[in-house]
Protein backbone atom coordinates (compact mmCIF):
# COMPACT_ATOMS: atom_id res chain seq x y z
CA UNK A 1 22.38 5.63 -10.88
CA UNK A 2 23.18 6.07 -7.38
CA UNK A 3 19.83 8.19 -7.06
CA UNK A 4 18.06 4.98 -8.34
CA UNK A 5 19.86 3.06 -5.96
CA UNK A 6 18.82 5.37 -3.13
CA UNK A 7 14.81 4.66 -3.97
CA UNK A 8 15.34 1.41 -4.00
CA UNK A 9 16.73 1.06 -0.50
CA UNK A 10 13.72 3.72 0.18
CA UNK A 11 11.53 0.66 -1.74
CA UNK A 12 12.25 -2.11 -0.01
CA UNK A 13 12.51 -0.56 3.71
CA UNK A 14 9.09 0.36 3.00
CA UNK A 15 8.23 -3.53 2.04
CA UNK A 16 10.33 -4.66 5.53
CA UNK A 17 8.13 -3.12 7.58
CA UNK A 18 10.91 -0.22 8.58
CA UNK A 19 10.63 3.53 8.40
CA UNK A 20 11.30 4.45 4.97
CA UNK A 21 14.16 7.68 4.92
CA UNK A 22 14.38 10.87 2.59
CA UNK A 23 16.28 10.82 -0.96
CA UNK A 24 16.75 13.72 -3.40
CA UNK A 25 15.47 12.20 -6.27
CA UNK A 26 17.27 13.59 -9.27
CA UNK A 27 16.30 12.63 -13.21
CA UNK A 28 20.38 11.90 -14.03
CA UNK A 29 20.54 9.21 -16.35
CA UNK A 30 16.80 7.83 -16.46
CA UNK A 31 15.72 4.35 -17.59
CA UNK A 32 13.06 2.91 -18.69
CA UNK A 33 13.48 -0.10 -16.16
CA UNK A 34 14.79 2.30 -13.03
CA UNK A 35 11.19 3.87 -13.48
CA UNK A 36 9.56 0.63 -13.83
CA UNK A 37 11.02 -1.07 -10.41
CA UNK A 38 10.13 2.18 -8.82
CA UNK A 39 6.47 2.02 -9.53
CA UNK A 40 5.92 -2.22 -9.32
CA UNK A 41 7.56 -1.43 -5.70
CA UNK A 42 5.07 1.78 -5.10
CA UNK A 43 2.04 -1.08 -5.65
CA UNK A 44 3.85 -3.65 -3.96
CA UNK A 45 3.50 -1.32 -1.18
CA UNK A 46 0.08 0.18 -1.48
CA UNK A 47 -1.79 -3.10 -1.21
CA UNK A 48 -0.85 -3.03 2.38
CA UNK A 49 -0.57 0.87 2.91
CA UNK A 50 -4.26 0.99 4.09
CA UNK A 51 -3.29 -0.79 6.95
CA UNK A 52 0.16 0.99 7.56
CA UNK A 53 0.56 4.76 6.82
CA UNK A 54 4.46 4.40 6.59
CA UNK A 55 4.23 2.30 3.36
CA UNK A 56 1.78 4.53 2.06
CA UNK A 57 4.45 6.71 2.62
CA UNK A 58 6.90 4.49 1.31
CA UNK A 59 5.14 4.32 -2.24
CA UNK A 60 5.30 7.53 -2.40
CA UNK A 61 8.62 7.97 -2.09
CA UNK A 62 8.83 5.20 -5.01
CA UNK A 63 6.40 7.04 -7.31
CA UNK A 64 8.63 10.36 -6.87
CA UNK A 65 11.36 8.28 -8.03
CA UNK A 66 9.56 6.53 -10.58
CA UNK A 67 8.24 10.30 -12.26
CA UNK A 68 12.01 11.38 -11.71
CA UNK A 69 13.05 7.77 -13.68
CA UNK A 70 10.99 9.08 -16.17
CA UNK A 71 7.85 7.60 -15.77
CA UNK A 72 4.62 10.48 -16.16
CA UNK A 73 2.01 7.91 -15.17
CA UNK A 74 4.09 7.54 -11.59
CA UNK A 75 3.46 11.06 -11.37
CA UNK A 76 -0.59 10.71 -11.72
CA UNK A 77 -0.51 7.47 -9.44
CA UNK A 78 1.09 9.83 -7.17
CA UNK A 79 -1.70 12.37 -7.80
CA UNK A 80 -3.65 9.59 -6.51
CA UNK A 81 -2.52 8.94 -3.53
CA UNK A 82 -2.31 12.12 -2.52
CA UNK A 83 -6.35 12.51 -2.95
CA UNK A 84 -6.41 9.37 -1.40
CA UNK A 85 -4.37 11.15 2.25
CA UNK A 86 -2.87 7.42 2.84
CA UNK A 87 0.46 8.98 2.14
CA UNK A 88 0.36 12.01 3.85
CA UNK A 89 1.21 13.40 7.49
CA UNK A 90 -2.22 13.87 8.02
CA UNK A 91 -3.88 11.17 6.73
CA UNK A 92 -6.35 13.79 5.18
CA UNK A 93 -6.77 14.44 1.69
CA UNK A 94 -4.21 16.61 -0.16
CA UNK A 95 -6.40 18.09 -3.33
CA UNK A 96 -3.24 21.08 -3.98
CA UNK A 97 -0.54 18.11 -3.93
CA UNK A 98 -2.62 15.99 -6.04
CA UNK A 99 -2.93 18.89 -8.54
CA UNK A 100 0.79 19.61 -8.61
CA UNK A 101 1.49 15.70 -9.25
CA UNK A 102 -0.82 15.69 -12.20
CA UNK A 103 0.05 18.88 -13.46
CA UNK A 104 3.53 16.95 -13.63
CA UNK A 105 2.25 13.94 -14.94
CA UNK A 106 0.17 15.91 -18.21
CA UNK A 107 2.97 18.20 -18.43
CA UNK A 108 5.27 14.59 -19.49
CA UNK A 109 2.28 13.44 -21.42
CA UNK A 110 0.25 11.02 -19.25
CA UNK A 111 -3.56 11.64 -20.49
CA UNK A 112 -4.40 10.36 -16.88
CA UNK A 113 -2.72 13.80 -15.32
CA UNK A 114 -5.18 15.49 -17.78
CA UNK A 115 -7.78 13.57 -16.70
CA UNK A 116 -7.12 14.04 -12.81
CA UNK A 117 -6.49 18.05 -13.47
CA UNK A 118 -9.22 17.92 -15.15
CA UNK A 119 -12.03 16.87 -12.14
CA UNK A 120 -9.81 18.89 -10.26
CA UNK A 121 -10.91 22.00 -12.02
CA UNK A 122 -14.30 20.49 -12.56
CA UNK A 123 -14.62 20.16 -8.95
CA UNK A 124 -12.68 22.93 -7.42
CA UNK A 125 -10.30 20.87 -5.54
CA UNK A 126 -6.74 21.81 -5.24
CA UNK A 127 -7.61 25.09 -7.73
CA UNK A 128 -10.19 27.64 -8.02
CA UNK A 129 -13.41 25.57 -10.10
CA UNK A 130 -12.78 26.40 -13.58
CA UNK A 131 -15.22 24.90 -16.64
CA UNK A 132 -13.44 26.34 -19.15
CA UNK A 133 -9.82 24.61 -18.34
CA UNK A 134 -11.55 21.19 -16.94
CA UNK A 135 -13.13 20.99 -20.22
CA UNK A 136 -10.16 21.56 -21.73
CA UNK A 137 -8.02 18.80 -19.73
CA UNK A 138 -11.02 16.20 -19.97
CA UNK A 139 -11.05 16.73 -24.20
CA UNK A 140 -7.43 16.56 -24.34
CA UNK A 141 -7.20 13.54 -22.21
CA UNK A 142 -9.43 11.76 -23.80
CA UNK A 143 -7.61 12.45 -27.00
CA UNK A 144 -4.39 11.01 -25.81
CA UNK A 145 -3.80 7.31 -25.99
CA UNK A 146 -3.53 5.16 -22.79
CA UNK A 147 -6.44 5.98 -20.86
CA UNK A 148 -7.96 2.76 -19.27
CA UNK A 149 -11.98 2.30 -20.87
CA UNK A 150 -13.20 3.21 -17.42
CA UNK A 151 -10.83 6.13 -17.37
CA UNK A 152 -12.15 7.03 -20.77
CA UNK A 153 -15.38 6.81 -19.50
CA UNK A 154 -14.88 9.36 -16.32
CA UNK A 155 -13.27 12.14 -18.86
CA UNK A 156 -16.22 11.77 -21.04
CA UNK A 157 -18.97 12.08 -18.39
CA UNK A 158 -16.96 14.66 -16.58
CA UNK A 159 -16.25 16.97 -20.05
CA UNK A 160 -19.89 16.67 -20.48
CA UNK A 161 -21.10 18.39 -17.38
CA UNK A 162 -18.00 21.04 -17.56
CA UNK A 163 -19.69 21.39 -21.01
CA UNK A 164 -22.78 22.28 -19.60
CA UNK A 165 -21.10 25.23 -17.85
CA UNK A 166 -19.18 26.89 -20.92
CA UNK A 167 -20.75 28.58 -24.60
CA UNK A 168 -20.79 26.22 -27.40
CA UNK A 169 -18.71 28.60 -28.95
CA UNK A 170 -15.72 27.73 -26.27
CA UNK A 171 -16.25 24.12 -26.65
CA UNK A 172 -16.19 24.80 -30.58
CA UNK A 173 -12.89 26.76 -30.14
CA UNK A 174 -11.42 24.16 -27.02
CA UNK A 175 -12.02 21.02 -29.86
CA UNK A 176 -10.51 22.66 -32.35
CA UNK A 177 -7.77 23.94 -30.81
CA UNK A 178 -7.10 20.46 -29.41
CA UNK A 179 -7.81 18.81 -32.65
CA UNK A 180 -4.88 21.42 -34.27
CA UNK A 181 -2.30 20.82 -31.70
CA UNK A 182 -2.53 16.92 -32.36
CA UNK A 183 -3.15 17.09 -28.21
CA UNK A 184 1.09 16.66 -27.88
């Protein structure tokens, strides 16, 4: 709890205007609502963060906690904004953080971290391009529920030109192997 506490304070610096400090998030003792706060603060934050790279910053730091709350989808919002480079030092890109965040967010079961690892393989950013494996991620995002009908719409476009690139016989074996796991 005090962890939660901690990202909180992190939070609502970030929404005062003042320099928002490191935490160790920690995944003791989750909830449901600690992980919720977390990520209504994160967009509380980012509809302003354009405009000020410390809350960018900031709603990072509340996505983190959110994901470590127990929250996947904070972990592909995250994803996000690190493709985005509002959050980082840089203010550039990050394509190999973005993949580790989604990679965390499909690992917990978010179809939207499938989805962004995915075009990352699709597109070589972050990882070496890869048909095979983005084909893979867009299919089995697509079969999860929760992605949004535009989201839907991205996997299927994107599966269909990593589709292009692979045998029907691996798209054969990718669907069925997806359709045998139950995409868990």
């Amino acid at each position: 709890m005090h962890t939660f506490f901690c990202c909180i304070a992190v939070c609502l610096l970030g929404l005062s205007g003042l320099p928002p400090t490191s935490f160790a998030a920690s995944p003791s003792s989750p909830s449901d609502a600690d992980a919720k706060a977390q990520v209504a603060a994160a967009y509380q934050l980012l509809e302003t963060a354009s405009a000020d790279p410390a809350k960018a910053r900031a709603a990072a730091a509340c996505l983190e906690a959110a994901y470590a709350a127990g929250d996947p989808g904070a972990a592909a919002a995250r994803g996000q904004l690190a493709l985005s480079g509002l959050s980082e030092p840089a203010g550039r890109s990050d394509p190999t953080l973005a993949l580790h965040w989604f990679a965390k967010a499909a690992a917990a079961g978010s179809p939207q971290g499938d989805l962004g690892m995915g075009l990352a393989l699709l597109l070589g950013e972050g990882a070496q391009q890869d048909h095979y494996w983005a084909y893979w991620r867009l299919v089995r995002a697509r079969l999860r529920p929760g992605l949004t009908p535009e989201e839907a719409k991205r996997a299927a476009v994107a599966a269909e030109m990593a589709a292009k690139s692979i045998t029907q016989a691996e798209r054969a074996a990718i669907e069925a192997n997806l359709a045998g796991a139950g995409t868990k």
